[in-house]
Protein backbone atom coordinates (compact mmCIF):
# COMPACT_ATOMS: atom_id res chain seq x y z
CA UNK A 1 0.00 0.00 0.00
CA UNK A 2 2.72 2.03 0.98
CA UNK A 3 3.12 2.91 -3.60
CA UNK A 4 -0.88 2.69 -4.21
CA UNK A 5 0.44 0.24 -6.51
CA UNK A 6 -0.87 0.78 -10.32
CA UNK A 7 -1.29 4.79 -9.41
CA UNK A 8 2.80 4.44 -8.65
CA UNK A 9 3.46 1.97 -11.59
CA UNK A 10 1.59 4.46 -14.18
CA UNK A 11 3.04 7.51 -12.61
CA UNK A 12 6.84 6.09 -12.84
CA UNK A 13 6.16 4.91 -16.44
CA UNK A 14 4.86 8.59 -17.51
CA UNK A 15 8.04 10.14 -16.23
CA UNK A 16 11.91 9.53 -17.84
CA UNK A 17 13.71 7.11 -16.37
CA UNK A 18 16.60 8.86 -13.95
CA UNK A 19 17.09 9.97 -10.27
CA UNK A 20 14.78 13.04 -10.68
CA UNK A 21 12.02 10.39 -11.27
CA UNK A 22 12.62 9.12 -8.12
CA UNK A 23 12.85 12.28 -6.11
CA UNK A 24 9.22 13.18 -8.06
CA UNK A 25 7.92 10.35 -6.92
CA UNK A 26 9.34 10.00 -3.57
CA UNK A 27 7.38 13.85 -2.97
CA UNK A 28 4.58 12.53 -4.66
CA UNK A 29 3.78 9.44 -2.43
CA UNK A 30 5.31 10.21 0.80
CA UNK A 31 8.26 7.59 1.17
CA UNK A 32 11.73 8.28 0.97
CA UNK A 33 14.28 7.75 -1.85
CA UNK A 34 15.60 4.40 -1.13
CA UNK A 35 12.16 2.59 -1.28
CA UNK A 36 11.43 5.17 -4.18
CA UNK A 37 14.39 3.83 -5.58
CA UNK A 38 13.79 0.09 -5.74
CA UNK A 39 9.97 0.25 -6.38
CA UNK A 40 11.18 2.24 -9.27
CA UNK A 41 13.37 -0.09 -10.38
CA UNK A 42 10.86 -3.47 -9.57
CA UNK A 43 7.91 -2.09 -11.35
CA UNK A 44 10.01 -1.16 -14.97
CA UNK A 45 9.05 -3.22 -18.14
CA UNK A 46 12.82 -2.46 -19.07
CA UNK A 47 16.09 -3.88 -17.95
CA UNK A 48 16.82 -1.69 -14.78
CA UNK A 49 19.36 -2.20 -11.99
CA UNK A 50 19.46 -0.58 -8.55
CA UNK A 51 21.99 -0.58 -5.88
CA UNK A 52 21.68 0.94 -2.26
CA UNK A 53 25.50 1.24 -0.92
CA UNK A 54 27.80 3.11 1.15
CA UNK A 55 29.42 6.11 -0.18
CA UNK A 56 31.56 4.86 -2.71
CA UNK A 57 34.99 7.02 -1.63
CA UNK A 58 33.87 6.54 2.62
CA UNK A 59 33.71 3.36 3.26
CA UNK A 60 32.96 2.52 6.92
CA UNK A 61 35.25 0.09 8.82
CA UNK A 62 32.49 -2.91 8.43
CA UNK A 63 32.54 -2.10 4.55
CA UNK A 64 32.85 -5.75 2.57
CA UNK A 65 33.93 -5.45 -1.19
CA UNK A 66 32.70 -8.97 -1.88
CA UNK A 67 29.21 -7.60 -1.23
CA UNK A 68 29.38 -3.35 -1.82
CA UNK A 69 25.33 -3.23 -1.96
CA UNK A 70 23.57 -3.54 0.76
CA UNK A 71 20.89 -3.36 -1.75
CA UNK A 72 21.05 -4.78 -5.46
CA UNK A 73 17.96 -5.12 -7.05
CA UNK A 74 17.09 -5.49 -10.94
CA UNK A 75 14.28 -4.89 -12.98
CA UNK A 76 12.67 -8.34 -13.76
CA UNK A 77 14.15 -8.29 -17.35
CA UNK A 78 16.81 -7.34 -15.65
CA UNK A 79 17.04 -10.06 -13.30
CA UNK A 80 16.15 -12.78 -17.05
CA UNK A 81 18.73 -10.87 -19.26
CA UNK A 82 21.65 -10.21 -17.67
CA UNK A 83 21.81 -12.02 -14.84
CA UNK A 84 25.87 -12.71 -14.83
CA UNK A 85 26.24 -8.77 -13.62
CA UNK A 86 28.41 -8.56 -10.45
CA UNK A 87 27.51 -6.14 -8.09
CA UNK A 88 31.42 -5.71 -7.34
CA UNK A 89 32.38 -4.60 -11.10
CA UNK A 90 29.61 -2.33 -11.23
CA UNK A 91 30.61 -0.69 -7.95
CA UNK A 92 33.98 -0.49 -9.34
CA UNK A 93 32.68 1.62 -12.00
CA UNK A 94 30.41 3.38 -9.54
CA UNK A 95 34.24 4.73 -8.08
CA UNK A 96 35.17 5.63 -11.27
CA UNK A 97 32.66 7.86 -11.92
CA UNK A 98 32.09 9.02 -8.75
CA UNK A 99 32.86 11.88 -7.19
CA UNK A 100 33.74 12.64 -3.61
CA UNK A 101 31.07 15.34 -3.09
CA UNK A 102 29.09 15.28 0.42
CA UNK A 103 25.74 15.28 -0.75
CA UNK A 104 23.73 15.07 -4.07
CA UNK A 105 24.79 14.00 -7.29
CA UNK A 106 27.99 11.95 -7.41
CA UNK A 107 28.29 11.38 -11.54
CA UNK A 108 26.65 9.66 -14.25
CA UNK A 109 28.29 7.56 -16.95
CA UNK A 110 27.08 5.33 -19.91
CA UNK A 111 28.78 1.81 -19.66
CA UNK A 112 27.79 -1.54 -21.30
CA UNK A 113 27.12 -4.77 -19.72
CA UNK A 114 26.81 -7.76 -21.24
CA UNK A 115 23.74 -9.81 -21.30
CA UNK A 116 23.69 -13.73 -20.71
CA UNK A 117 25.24 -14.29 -24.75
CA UNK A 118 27.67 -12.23 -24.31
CA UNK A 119 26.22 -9.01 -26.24
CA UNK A 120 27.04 -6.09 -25.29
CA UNK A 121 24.41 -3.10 -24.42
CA UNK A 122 24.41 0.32 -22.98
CA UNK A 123 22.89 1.21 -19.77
CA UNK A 124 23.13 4.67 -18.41
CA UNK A 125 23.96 5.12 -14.72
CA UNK A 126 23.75 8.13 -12.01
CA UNK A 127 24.35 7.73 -8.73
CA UNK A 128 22.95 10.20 -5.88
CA UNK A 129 24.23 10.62 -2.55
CA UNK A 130 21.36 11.60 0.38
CA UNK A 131 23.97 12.06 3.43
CA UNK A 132 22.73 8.32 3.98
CA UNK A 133 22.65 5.89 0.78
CA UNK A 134 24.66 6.39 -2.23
CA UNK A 135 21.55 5.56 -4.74
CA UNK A 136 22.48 3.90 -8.01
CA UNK A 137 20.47 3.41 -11.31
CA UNK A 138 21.08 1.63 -14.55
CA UNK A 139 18.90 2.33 -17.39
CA UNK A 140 19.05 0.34 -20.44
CA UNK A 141 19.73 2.56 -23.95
CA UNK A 142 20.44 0.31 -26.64
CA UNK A 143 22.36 -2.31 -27.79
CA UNK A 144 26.13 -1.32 -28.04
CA UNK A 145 27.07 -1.72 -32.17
CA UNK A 146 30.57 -2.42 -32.59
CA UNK A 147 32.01 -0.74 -35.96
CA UNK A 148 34.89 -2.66 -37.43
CA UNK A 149 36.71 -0.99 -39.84
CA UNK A 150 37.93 -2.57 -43.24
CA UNK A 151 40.73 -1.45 -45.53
């Protein structure tokens, strides 16, 4: 109840995918980013990843690398089409793109992941910071063409 479930699932499809959907919404029904975040992500008819972590450049002592989310969720296309992502590389890439600021946005990026035959395709990612969470979303784009030349 807490999303009024299809008022929330038609009011996160009318809006462009991204983190100012999510603080829209999160106004709009009353909860706070990080549910926001992953209802957002559940309720997409696209691939869609989420990830709920620690500041990626302040790590607390009881930080574990092996596991960087305490949150991962993905989309449930997600979840059928790419379901060899690792939460570690794509944190790794979170600290790439990252940067150190204390609040807000942290960076965006574009990077491709490959699905479960090895394609490649290109997923958009932002990550905000909310003094709390560090919030990160994937968004799928396209499929990522690879131009060969010939001589």
């Amino acid at each position: 109840m807490l999303f009024f479930q299809d008022a929330f699932v038609r009011d996160a499809r009318d809006l462009e995918a991204g983190i100012s959907a999510l603080t829209t919404l999160k106004k709009r029904y009353g909860n706070t980013i990080t549910t926001t975040l992953w209802r957002f992500v559940e309720q997409s008819q696209q691939p869609m990843l989420g990830g709920i972590s620690c500041h990626p450049h302040r790590q607390p002592a009881e930080f574990d690398p092996a596991n960087p989310f305490r949150y991962f969720v993905g989309s449930r296309q997600f979840q059928e089409r790419f379901s060899n992502t690792r939460e570690t590389e794509i944190f790794q890439h979170v600290r790439q793109y990252s940067s150190n600021a204390r609040g807000g946005p942290l960076g965006a990026t574009e990077l491709v992941l490959n699905d479960n035959d090895g394609s490649g395709h290109i997923f958009h990612f932002e990550t905000f910071f909310n003094q709390h969470d560090a919030l990160t979303l994937g968004i799928y784009r396209r499929e990522h063409s690879v131009i060969v030349a010939v001589s």
